[in-house]
N, C-alpha and C. Protein backbone atom coordinates (compact mmCIF):
# COMPACT_ATOMS: atom_id res chain seq x y z
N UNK A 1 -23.89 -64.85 76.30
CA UNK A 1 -25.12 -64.18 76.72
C UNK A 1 -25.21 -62.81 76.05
N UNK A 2 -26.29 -62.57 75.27
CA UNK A 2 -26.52 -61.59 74.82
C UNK A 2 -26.25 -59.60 76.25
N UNK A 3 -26.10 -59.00 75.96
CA UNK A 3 -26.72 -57.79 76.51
C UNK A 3 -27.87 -57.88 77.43
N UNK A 4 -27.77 -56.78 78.17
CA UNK A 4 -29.29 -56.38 78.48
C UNK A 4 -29.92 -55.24 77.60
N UNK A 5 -29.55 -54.34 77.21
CA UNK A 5 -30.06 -53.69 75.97
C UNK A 5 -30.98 -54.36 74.63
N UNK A 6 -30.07 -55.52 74.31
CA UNK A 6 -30.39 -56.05 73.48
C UNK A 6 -31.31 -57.16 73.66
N UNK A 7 -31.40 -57.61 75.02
CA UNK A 7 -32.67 -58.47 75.33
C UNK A 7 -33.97 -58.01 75.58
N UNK A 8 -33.46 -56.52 75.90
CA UNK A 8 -35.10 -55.94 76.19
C UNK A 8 -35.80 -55.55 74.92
N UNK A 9 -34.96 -55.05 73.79
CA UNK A 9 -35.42 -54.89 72.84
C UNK A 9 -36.63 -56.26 72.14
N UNK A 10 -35.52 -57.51 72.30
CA UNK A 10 -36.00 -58.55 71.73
C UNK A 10 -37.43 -58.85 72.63
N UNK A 11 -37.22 -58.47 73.81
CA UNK A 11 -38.39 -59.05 74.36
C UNK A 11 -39.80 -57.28 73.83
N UNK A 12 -39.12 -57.08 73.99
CA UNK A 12 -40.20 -55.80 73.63
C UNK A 12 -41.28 -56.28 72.35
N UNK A 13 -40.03 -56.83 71.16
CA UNK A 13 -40.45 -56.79 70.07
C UNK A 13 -41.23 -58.16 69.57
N UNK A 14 -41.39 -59.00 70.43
CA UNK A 14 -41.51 -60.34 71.22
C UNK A 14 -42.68 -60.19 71.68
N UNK A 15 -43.12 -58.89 72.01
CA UNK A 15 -44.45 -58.66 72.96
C UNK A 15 -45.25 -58.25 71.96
N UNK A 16 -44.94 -57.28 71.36
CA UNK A 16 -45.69 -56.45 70.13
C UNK A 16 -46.26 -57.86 69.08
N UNK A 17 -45.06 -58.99 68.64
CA UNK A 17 -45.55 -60.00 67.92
C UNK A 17 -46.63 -60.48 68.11
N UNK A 18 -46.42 -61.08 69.68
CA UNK A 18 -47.32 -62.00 70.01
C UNK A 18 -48.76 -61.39 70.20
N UNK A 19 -48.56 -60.12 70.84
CA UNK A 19 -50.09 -59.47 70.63
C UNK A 19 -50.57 -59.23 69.14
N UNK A 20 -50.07 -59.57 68.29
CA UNK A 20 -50.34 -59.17 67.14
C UNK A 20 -51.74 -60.10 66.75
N UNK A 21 -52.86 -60.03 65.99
CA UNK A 21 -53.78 -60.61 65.18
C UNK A 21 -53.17 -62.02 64.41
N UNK A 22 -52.16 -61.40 63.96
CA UNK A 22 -51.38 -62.33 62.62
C UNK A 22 -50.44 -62.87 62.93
N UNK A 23 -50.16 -63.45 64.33
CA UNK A 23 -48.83 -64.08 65.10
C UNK A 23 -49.52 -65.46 64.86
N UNK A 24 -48.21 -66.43 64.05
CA UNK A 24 -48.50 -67.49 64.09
C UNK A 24 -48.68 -68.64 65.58
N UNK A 25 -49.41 -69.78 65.59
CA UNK A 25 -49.54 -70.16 66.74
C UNK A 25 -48.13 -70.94 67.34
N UNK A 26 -47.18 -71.03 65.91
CA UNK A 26 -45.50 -71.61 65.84
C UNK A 26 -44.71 -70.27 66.64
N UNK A 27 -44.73 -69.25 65.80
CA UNK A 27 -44.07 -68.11 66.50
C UNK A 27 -44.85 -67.61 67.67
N UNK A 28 -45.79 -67.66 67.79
CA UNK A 28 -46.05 -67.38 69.60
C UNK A 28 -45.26 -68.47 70.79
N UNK A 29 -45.01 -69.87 69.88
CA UNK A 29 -44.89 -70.54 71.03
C UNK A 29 -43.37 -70.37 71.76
N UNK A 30 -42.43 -69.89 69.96
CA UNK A 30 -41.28 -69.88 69.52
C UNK A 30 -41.15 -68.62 70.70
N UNK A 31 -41.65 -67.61 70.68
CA UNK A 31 -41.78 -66.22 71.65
C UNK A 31 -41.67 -66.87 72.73
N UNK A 32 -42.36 -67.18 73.40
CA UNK A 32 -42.87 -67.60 74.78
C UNK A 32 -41.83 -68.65 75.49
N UNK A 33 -41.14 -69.60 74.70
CA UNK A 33 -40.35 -70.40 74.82
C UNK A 33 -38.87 -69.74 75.43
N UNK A 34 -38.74 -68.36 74.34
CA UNK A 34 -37.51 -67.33 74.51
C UNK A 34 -37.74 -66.84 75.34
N UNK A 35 -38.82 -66.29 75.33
CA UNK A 35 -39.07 -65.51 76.89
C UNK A 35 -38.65 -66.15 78.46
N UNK A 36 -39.22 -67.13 78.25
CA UNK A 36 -38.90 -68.07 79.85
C UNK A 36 -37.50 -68.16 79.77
N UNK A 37 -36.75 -68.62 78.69
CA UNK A 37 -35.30 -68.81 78.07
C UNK A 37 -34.40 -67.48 78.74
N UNK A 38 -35.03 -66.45 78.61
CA UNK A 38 -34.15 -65.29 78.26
C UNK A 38 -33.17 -64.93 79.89
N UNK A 39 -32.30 -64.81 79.10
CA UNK A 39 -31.29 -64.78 80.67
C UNK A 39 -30.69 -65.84 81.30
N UNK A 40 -31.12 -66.99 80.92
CA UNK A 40 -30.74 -68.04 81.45
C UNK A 40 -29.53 -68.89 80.44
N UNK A 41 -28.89 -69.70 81.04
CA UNK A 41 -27.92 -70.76 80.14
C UNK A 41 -28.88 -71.26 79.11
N UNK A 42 -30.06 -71.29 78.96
CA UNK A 42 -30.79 -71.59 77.92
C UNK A 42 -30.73 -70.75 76.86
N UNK A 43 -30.58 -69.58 76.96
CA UNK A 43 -30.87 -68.49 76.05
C UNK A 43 -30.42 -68.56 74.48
N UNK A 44 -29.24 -68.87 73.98
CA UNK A 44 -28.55 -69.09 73.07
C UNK A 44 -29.17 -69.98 72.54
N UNK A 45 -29.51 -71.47 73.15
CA UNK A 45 -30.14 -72.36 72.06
C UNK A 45 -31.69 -71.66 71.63
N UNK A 46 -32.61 -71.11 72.70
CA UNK A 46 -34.01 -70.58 72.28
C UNK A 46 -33.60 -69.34 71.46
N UNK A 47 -32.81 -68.84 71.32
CA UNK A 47 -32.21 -67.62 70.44
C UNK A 47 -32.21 -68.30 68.78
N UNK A 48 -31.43 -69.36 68.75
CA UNK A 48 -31.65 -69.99 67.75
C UNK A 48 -33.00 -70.49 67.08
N UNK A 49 -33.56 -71.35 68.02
CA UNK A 49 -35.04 -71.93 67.41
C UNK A 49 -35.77 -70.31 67.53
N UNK A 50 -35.57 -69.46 67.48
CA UNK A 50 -36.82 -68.01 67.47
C UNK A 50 -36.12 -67.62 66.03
N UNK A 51 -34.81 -67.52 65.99
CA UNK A 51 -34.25 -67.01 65.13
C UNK A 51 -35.12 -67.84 63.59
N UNK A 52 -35.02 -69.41 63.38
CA UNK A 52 -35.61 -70.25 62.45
C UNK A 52 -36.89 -70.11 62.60
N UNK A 53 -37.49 -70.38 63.34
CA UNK A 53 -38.94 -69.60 63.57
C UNK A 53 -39.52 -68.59 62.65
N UNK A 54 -38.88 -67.58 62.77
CA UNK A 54 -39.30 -66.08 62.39
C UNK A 54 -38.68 -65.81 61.04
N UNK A 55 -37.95 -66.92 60.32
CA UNK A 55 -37.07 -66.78 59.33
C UNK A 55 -38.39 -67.61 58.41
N UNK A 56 -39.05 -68.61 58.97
CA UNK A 56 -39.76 -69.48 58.31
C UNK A 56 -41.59 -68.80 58.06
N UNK A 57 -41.62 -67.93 59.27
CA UNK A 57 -42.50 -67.21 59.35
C UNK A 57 -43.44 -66.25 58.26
N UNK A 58 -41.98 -65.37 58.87
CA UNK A 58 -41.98 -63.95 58.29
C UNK A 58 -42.67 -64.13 57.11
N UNK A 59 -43.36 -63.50 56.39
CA UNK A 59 -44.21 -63.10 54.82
C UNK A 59 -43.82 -62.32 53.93
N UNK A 60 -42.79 -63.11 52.51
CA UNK A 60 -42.22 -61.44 51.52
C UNK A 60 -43.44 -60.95 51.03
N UNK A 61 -43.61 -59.80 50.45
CA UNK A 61 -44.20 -58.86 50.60
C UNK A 61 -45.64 -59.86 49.00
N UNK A 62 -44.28 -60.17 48.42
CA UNK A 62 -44.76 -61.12 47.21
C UNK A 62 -46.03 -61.95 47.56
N UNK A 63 -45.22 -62.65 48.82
CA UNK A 63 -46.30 -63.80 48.95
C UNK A 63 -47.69 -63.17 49.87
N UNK A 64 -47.82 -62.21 50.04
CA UNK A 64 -48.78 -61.20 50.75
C UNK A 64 -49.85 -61.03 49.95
N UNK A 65 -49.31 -60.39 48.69
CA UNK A 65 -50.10 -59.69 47.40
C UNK A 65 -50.45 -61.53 46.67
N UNK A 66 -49.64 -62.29 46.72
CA UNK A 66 -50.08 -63.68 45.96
C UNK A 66 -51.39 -63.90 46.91
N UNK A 67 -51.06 -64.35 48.11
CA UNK A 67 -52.68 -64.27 49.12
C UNK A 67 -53.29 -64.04 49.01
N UNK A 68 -53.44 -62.38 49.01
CA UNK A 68 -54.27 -61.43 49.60
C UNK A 68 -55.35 -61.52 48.04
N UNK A 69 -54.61 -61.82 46.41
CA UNK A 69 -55.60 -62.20 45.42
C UNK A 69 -56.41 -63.50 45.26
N UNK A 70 -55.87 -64.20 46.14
CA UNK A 70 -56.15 -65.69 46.17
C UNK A 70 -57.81 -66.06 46.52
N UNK A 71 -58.01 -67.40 46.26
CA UNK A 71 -59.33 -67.37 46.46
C UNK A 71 -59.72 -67.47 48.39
N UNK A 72 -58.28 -68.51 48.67
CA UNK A 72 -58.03 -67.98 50.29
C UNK A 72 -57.71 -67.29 50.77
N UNK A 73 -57.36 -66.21 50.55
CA UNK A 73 -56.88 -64.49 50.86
C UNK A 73 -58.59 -64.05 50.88
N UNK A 74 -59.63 -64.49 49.97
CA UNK A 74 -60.88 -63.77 50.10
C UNK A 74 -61.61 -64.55 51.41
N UNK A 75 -61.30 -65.79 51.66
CA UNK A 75 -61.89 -66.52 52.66
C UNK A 75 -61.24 -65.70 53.90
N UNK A 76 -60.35 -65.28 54.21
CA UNK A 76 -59.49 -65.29 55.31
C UNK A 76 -59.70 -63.31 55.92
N UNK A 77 -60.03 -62.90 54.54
CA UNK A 77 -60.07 -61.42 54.63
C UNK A 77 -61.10 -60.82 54.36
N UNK A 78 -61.85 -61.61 53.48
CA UNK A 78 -63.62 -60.96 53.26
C UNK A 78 -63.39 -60.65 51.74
N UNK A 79 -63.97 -60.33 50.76
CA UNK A 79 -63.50 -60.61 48.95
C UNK A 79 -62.89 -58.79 49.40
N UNK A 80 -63.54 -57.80 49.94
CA UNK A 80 -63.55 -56.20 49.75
C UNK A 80 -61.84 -56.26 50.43
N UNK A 81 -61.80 -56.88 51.40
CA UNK A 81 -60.56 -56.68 52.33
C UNK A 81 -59.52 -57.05 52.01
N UNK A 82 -59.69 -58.39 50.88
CA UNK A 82 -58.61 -59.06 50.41
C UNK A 82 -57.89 -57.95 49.59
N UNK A 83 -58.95 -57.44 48.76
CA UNK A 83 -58.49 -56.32 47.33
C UNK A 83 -57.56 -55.16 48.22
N UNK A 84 -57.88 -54.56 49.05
CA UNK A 84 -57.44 -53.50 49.93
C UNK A 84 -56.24 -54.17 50.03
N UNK A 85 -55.72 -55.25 50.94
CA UNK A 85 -54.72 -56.35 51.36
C UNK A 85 -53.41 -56.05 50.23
N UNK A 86 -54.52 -56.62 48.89
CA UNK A 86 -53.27 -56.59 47.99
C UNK A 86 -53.00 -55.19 47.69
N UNK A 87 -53.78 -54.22 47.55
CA UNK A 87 -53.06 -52.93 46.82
C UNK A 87 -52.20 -52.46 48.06
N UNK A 88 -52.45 -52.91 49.09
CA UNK A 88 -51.68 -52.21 50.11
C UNK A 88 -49.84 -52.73 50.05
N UNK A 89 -50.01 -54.19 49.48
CA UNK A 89 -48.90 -54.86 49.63
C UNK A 89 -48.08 -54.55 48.06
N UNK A 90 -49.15 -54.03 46.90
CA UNK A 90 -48.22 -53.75 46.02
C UNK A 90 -47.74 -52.13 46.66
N UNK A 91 -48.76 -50.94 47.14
CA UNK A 91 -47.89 -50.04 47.88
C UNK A 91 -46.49 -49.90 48.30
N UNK A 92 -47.03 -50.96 49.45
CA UNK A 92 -45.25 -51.43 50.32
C UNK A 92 -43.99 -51.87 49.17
N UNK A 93 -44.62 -53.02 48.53
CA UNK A 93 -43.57 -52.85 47.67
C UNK A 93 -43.06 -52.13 46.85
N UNK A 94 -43.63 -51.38 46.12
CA UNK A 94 -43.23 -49.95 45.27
C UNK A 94 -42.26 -49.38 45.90
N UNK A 95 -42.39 -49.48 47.39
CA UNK A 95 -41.83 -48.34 48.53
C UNK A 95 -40.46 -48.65 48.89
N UNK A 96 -40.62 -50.28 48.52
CA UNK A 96 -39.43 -51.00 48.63
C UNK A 96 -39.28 -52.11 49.59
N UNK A 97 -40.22 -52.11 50.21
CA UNK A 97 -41.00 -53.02 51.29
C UNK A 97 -40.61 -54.73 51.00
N UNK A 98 -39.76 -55.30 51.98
CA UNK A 98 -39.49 -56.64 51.33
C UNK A 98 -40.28 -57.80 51.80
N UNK A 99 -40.86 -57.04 53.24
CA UNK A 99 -42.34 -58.14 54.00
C UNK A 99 -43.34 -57.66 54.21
N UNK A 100 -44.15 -58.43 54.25
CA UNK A 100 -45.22 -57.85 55.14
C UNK A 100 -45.22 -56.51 56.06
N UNK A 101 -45.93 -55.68 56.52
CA UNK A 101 -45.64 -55.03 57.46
C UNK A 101 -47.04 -54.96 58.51
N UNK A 102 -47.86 -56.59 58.49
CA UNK A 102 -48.60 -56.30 59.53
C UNK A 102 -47.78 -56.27 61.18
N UNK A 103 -48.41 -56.55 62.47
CA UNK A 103 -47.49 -56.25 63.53
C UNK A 103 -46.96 -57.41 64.17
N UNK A 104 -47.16 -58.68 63.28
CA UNK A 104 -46.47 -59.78 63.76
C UNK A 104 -45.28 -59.96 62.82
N UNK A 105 -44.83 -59.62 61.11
CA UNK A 105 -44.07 -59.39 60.76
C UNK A 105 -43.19 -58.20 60.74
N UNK A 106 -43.76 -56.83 61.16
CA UNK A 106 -42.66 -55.97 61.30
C UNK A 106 -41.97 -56.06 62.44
N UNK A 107 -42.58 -57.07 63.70
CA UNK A 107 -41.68 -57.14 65.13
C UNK A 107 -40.90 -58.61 64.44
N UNK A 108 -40.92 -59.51 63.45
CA UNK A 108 -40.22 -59.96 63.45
C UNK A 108 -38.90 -59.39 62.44
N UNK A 109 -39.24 -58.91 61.36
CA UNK A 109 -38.37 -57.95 60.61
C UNK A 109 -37.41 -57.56 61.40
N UNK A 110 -37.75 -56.62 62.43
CA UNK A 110 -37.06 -56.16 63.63
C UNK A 110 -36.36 -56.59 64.08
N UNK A 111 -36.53 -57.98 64.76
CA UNK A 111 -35.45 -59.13 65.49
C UNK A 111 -34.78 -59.72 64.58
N UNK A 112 -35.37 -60.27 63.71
CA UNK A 112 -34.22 -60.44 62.40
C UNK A 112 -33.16 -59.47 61.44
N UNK A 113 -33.56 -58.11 61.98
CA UNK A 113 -32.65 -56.87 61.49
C UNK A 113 -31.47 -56.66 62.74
N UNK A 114 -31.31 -57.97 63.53
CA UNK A 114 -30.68 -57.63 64.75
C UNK A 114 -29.77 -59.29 64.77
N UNK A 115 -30.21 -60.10 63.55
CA UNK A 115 -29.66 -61.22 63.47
C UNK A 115 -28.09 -61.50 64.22
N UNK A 116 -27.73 -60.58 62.96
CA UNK A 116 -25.93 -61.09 63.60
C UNK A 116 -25.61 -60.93 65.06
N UNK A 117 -26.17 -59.94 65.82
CA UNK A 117 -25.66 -59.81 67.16
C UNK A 117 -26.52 -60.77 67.65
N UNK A 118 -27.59 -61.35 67.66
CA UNK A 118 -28.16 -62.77 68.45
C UNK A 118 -27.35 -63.70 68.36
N UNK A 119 -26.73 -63.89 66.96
CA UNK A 119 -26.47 -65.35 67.43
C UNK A 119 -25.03 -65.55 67.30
């Protein structure tokens, strides 16, 4: 069993995801699943499926800027928003940025920057 320190974090960062715009409808469920999980003899296996989840998720910064020029990056973002999208994501990367950093990938960044002690 994990901590309590370390579960509140996860659930914190768990909360921030799922409210996010850009939370997939896989990783919300993957969230929600952990959540009920958390604390219980369950915890460890839903620790795992969140962990693959958010590993499969997550967005490198690459495939952001590949999108965000795409002809579905303009469907999804508007043609003006897409362009913004990508310069923002070559930004991040310049910066050194290895994902995404909207607020469903930087709360998963987060829990995955916490990998080794989950599992």
């Amino acid at each position: 069993m994990m901590n309590q320190k370390l579960r509140e974090f996860v659930t914190e960062k768990l909360n921030d995801m799922t409210a996010a715009f850009s939370c997939s409808a896989e990783a919300k469920a993957a969230a929600e699943s952990w959540l009920a999980a958390a604390g219980t003899e369950g915890e460890a296996e839903e620790t795992k499926k969140l962990i693959a989840e958010l590993e499969e998720d997550i967005m490198p910064v690459d495939t952001l800027i590949a999108f965000a020029g795409s002809e579905a990056g303009a469907q999804v973002f508007g043609a003006e928003k897409a362009k913004e999208v990508a310069a923002h994501g070559e930004g991040i990367k310049a910066a050194g940025a290895k994902y995404c950093d909207c607020p469903a990938c930087a709360a998963a960044e987060a829990i995955l920057g916490k990998k080794d002690e989950l599992l």
